[in-house]
C-alpha atoms as a PDB file:
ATOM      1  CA  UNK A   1     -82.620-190.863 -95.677  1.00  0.00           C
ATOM      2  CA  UNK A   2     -85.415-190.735 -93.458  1.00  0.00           C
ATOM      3  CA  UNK A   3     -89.078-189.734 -92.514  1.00  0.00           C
ATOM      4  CA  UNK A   4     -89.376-187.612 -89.849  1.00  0.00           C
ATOM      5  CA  UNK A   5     -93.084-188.427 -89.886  1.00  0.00           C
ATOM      6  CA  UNK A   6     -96.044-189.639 -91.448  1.00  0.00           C
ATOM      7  CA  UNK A   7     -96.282-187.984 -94.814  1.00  0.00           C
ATOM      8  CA  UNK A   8     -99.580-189.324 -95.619  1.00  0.00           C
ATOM      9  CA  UNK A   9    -102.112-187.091 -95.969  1.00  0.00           C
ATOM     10  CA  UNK A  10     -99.682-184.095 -94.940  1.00  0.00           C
ATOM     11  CA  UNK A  11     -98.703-182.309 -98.132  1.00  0.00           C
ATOM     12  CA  UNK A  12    -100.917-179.815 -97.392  1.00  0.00           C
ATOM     13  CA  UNK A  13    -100.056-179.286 -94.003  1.00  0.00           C
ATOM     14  CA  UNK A  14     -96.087-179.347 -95.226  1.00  0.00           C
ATOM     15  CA  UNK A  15     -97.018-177.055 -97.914  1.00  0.00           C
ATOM     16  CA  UNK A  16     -98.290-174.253 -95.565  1.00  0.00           C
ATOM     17  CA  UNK A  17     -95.422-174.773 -93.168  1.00  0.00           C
ATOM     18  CA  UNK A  18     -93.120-174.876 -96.033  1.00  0.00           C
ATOM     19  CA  UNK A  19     -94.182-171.266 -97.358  1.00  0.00           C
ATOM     20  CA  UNK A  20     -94.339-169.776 -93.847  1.00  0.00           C
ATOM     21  CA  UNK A  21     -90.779-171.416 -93.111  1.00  0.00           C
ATOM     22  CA  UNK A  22     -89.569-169.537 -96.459  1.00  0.00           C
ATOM     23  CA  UNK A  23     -91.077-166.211 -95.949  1.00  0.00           C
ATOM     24  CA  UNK A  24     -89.364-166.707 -92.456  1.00  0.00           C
ATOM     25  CA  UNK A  25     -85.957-167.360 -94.258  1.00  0.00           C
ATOM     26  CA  UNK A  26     -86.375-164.787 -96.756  1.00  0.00           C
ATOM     27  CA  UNK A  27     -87.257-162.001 -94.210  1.00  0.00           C
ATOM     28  CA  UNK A  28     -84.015-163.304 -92.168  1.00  0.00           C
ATOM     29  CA  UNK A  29     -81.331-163.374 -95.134  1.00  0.00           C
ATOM     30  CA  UNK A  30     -82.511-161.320 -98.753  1.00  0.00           C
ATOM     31  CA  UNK A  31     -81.135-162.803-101.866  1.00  0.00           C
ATOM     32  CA  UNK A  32     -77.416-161.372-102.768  1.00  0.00           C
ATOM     33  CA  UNK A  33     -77.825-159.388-105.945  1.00  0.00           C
ATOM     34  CA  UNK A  34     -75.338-158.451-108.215  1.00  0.00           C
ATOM     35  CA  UNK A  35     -75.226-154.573-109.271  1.00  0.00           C
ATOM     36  CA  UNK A  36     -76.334-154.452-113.079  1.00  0.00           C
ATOM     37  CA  UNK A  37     -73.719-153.483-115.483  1.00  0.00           C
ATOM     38  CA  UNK A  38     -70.506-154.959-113.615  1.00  0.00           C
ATOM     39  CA  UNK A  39     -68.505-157.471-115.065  1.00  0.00           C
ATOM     40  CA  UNK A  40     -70.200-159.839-112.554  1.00  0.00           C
ATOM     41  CA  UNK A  41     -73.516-159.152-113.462  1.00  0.00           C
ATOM     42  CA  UNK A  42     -72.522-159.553-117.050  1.00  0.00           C
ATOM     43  CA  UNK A  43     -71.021-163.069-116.366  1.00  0.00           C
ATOM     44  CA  UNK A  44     -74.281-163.861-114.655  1.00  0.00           C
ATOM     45  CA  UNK A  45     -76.286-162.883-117.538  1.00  0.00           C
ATOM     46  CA  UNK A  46     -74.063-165.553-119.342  1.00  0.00           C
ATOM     47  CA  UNK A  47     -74.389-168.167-116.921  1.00  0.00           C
ATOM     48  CA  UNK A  48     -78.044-167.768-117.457  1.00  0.00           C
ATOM     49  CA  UNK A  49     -78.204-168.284-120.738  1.00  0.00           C
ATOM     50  CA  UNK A  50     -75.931-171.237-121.003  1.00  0.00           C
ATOM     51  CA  UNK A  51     -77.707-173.112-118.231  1.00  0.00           C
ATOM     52  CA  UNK A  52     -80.404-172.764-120.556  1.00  0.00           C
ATOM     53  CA  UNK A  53     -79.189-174.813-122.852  1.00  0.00           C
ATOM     54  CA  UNK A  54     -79.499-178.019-120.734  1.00  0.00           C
ATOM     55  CA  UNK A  55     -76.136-179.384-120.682  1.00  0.00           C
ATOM     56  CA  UNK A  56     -74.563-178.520-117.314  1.00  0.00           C
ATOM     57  CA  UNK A  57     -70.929-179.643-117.934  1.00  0.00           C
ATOM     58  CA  UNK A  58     -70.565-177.311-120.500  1.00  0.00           C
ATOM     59  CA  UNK A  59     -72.777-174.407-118.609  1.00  0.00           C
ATOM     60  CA  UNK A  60     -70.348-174.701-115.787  1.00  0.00           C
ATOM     61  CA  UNK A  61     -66.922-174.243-118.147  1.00  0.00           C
ATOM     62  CA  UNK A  62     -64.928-170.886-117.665  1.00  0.00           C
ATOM     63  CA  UNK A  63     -66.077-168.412-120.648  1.00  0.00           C
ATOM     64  CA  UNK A  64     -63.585-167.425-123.091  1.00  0.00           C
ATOM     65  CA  UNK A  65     -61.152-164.722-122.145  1.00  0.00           C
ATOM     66  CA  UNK A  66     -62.687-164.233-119.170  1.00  0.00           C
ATOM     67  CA  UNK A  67     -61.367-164.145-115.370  1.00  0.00           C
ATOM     68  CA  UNK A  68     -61.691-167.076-113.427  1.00  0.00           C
ATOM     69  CA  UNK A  69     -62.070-164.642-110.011  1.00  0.00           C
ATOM     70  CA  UNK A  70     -64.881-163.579-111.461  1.00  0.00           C
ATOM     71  CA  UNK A  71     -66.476-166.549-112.655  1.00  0.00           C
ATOM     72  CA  UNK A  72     -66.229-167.951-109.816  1.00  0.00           C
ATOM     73  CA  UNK A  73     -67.530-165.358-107.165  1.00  0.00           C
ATOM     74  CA  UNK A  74     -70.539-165.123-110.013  1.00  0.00           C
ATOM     75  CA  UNK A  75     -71.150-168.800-108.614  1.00  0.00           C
ATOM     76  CA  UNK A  76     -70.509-168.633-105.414  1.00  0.00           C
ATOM     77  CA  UNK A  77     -73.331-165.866-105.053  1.00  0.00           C
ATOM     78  CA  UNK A  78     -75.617-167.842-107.078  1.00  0.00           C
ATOM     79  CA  UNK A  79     -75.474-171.287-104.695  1.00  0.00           C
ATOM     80  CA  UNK A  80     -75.338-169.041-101.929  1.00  0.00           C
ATOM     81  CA  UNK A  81     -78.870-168.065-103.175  1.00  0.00           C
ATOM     82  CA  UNK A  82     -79.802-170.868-104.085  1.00  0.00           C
ATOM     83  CA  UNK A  83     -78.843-172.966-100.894  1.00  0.00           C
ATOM     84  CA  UNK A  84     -81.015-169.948 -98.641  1.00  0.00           C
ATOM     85  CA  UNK A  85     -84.197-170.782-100.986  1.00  0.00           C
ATOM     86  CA  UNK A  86     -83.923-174.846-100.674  1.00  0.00           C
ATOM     87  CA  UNK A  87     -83.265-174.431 -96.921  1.00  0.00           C
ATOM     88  CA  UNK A  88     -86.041-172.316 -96.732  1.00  0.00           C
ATOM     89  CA  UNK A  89     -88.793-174.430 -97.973  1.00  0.00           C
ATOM     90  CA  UNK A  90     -87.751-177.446 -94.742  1.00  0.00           C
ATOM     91  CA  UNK A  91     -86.829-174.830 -92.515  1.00  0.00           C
ATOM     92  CA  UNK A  92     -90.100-175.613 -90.325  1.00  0.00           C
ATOM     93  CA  UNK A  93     -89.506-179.197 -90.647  1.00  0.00           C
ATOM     94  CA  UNK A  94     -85.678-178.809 -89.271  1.00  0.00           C
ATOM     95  CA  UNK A  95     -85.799-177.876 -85.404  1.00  0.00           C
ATOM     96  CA  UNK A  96     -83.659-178.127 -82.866  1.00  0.00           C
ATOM     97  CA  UNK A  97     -85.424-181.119 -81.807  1.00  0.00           C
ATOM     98  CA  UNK A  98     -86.173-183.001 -84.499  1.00  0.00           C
ATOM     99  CA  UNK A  99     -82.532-182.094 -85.882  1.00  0.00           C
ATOM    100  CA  UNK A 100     -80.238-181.679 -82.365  1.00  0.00           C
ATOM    101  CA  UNK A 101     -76.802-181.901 -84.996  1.00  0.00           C
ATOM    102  CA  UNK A 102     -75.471-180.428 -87.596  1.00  0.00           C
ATOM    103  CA  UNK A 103     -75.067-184.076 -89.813  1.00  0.00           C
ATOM    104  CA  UNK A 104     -75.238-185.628 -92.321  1.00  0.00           C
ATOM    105  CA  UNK A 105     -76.201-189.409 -91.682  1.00  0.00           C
ATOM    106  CA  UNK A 106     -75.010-190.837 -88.999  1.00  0.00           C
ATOM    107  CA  UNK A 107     -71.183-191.080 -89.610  1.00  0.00           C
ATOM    108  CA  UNK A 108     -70.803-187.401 -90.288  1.00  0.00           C
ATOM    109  CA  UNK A 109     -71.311-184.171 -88.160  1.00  0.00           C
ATOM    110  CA  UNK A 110     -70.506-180.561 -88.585  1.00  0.00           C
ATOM    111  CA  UNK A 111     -69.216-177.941 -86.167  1.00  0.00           C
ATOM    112  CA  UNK A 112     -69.031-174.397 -86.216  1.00  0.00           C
ATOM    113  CA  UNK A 113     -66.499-172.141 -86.133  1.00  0.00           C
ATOM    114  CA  UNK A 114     -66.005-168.665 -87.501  1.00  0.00           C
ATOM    115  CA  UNK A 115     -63.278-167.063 -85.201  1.00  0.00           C
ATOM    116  CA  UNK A 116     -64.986-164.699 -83.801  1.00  0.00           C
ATOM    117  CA  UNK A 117     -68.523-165.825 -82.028  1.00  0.00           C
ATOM    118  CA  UNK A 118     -67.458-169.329 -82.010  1.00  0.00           C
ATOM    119  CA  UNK A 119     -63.522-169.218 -81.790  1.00  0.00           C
ATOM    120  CA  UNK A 120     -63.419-172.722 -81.725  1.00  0.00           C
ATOM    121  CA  UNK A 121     -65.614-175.704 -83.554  1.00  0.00           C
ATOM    122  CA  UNK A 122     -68.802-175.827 -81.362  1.00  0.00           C
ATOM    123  CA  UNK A 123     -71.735-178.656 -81.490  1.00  0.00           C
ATOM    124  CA  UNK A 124     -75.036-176.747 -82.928  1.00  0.00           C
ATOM    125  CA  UNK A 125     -78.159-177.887 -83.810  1.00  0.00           C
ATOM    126  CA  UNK A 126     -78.991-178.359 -87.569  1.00  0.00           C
ATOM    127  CA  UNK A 127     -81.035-174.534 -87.749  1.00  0.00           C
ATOM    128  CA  UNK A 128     -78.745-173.306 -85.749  1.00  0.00           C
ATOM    129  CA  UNK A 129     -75.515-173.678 -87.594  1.00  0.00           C
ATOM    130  CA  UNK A 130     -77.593-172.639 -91.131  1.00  0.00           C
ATOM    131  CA  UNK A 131     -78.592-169.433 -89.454  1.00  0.00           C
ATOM    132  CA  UNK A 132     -74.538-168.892 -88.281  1.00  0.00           C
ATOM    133  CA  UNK A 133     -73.771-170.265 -91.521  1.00  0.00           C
ATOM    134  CA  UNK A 134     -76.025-168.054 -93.588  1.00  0.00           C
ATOM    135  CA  UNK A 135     -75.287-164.577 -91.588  1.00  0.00           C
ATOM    136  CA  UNK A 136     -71.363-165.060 -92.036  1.00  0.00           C
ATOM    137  CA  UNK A 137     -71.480-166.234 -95.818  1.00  0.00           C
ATOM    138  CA  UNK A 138     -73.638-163.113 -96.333  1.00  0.00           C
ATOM    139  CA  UNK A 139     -71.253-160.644 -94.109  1.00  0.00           C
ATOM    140  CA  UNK A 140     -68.615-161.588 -96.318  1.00  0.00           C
ATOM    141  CA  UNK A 141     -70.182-161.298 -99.600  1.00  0.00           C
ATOM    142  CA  UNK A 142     -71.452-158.086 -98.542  1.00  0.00           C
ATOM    143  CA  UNK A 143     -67.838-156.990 -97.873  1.00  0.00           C
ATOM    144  CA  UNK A 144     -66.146-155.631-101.080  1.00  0.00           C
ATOM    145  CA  UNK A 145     -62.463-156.655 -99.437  1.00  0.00           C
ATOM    146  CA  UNK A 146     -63.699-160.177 -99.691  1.00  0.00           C
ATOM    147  CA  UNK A 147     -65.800-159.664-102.868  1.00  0.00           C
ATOM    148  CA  UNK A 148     -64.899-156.509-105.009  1.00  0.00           C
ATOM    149  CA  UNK A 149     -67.619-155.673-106.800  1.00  0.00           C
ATOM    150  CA  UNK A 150     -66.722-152.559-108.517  1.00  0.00           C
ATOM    151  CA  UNK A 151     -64.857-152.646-111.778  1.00  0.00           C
ATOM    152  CA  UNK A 152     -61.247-152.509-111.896  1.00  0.00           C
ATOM    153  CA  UNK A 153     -61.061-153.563-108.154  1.00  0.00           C
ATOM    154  CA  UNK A 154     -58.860-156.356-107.923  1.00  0.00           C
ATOM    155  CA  UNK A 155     -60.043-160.165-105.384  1.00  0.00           C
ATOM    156  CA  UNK A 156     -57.522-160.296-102.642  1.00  0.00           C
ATOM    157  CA  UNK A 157     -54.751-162.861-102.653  1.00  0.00           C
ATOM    158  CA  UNK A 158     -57.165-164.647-100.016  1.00  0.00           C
ATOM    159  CA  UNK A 159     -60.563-164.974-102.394  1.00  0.00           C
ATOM    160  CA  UNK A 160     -59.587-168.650-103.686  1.00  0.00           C
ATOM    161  CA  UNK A 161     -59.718-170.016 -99.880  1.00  0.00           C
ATOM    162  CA  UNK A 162     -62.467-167.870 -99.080  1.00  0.00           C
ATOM    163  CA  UNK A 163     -64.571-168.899-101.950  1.00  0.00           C
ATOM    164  CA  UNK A 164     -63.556-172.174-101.153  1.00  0.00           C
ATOM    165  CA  UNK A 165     -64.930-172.365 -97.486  1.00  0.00           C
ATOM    166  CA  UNK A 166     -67.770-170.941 -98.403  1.00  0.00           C
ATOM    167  CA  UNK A 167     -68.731-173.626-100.750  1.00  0.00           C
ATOM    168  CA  UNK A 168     -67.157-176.609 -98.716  1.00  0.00           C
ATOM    169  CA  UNK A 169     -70.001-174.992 -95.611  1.00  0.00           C
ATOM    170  CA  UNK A 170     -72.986-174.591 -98.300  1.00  0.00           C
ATOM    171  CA  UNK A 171     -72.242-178.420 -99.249  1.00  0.00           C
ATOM    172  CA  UNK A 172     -72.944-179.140 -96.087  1.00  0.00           C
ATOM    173  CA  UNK A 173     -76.534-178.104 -96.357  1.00  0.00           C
ATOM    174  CA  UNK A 174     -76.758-180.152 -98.977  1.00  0.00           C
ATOM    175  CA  UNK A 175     -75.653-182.976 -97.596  1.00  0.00           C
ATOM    176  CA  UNK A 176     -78.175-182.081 -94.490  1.00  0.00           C
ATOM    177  CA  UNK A 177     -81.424-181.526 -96.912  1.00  0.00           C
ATOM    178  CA  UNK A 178     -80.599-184.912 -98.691  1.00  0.00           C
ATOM    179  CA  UNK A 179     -79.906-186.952 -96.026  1.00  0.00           C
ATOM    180  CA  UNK A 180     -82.655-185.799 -93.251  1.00  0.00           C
ATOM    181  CA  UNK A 181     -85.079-184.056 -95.233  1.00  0.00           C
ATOM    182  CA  UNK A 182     -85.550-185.377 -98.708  1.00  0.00           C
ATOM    183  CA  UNK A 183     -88.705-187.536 -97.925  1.00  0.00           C
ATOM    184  CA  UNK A 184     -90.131-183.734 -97.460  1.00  0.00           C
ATOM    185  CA  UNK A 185     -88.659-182.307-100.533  1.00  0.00           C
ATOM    186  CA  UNK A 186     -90.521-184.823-102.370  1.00  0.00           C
ATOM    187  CA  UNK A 187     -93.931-184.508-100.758  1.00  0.00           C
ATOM    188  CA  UNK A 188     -93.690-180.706-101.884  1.00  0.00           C
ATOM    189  CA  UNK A 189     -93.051-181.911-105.225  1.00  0.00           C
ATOM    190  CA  UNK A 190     -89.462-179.810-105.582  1.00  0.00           C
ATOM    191  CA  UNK A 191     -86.675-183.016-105.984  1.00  0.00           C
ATOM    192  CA  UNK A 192     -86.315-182.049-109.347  1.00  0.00           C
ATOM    193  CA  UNK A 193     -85.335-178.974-108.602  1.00  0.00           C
ATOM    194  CA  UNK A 194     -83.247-179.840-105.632  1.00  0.00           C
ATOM    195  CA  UNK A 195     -81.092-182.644-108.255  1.00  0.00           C
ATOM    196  CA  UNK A 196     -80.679-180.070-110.522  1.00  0.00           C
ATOM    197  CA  UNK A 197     -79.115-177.075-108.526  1.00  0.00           C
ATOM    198  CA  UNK A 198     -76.999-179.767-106.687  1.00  0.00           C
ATOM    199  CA  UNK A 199     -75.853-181.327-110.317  1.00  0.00           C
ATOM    200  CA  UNK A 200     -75.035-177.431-110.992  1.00  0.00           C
ATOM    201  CA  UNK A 201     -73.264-177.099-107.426  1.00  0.00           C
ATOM    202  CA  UNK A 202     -71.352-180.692-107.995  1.00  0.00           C
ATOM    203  CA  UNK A 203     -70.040-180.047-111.622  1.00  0.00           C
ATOM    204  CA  UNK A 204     -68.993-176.336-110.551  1.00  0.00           C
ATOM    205  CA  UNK A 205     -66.826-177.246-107.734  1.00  0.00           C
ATOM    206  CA  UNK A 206     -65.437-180.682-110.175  1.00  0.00           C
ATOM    207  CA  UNK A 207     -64.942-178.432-113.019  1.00  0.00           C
ATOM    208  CA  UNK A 208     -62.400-176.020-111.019  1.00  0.00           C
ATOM    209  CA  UNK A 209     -61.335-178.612-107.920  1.00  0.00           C
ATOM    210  CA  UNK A 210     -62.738-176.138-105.496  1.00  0.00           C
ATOM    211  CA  UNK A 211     -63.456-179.258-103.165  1.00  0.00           C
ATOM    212  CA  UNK A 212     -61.723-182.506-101.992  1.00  0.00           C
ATOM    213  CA  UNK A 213     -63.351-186.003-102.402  1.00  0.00           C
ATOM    214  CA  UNK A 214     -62.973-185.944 -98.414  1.00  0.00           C
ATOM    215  CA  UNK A 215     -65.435-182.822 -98.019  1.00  0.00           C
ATOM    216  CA  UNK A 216     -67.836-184.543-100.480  1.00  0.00           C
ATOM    217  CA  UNK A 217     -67.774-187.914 -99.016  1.00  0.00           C
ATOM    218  CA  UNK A 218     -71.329-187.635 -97.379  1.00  0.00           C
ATOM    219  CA  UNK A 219     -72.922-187.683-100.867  1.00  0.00           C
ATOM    220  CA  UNK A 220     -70.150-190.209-102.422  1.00  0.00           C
ATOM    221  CA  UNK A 221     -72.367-192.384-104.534  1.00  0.00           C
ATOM    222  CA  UNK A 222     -74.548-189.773-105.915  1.00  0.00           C
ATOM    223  CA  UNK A 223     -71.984-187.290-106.800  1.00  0.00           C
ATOM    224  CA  UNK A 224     -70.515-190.626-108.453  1.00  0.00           C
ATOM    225  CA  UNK A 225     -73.461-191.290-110.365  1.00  0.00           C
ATOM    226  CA  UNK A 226     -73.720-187.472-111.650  1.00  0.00           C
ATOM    227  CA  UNK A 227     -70.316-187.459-112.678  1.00  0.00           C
ATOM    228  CA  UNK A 228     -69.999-191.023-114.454  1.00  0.00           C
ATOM    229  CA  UNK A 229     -73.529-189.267-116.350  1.00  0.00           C
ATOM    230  CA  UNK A 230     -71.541-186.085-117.349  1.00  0.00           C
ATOM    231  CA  UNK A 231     -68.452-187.089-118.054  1.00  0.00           C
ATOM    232  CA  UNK A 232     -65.314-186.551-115.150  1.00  0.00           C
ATOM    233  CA  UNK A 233     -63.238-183.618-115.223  1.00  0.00           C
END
């Protein structure tokens, strides 16, 4: 993980830039909400509470009687969220210049493709492929054929794989932050918060095997670490 410059003497600077660059975000792509009083919003108000009670593994762990669908498109909104806040606070620090790819490290590097602006995987650079990212993810949780939101509606026979993509892409900015940004994340003082969504993130996908090994490999030895810590699935 590297520094993309001096931090000495800069936290103020990175601060300011850091705020502006998540107003910027925030203006670009508002938090998804879930409408009080659905079964979703219900399940979130769970989710809430049991991530209060500091033990992750168990936080993450389908609900009693309840549908996975649900539980899981509860989640999938929430790191969605989650992912636009953390981007947003390095979004000044990650230009096209000082980030020309989509990576994370050297050996690994992300295309985009979403059939219909880019029709076939296309080299972006880092902002650029957050910002295609970002709009799709939200156009499809917006869409209640994708993500039925009102009760009784049934998910589509195509919500698993859906869900699925969508976290596989939003581990990719992850993998992004950690690798080319985290010397910034810790000059603003916020790695502690950054470990602990991505612990949430890591043991949600583990719990449910929404994601290979292969798609996680850029992280390998700390999503090894968190797992050997919490106990394997």
């Amino acid at each position: 993980m590297s520094t993309l410059f001096n931090l000495k003497g800069n936290q103020s600077r990175m601060k300011t830039l850091a705020d502006a660059g998540l107003i910027k975000l925030l203006k670009a792509f508002k938090p998804k909400k879930v409408p009080e009083g659905t079964k979703q919003w219900q399940l979130k108000q769970y989710a809430q509470q049991t991530l209060g009670s500091g033990n992750l593994r168990t936080a993450v762990q389908l609900p009693e009687g309840e549908d996975l669908q649900e539980w899981i498109a509860v989640h999938v909104v929430d790191f969605f969220n989650h992912v636009n806040m953390l981007y947003g606070t390095i979004s000044e620090f990650c230009t096209p210049t000082e980030c020309p790819i989509m990576n994370a490290g050297p050996k690994y590097e992300y295309f985009w493709e979403d059939g219909e602006n880019y029709k076939k995987p296309t080299h972006l650079s880092a902002p650029a492929y957050v910002e295609a990212l970002m709009t799709w993810t939200q156009s499809i949780l917006d869409d209640e054929k994708h993500f039925p939101q009102q009760i009784g509606k049934r998910f589509p026979p195509t919500f698993m794989n859906t869900a699925k993509t969508i976290l596989r892409r939003l581990f990719r900015i992850y993998a992004h932050i950690y690798h080319s940004h985290f010397d910034q994340i810790c000059a603003l003082g916020i790695e502690a918060h950054l470990n602990t969504n991505y612990r949430h993130f890591l043991l949600f996908v583990d719990e449910f095997q929404l994601l290979s090994e292969k798609d996680l490999i850029p992280l390998e030895e700390f999503n090894k670490t968190i797992l050997d810590e919490t106990g394997r699935r």
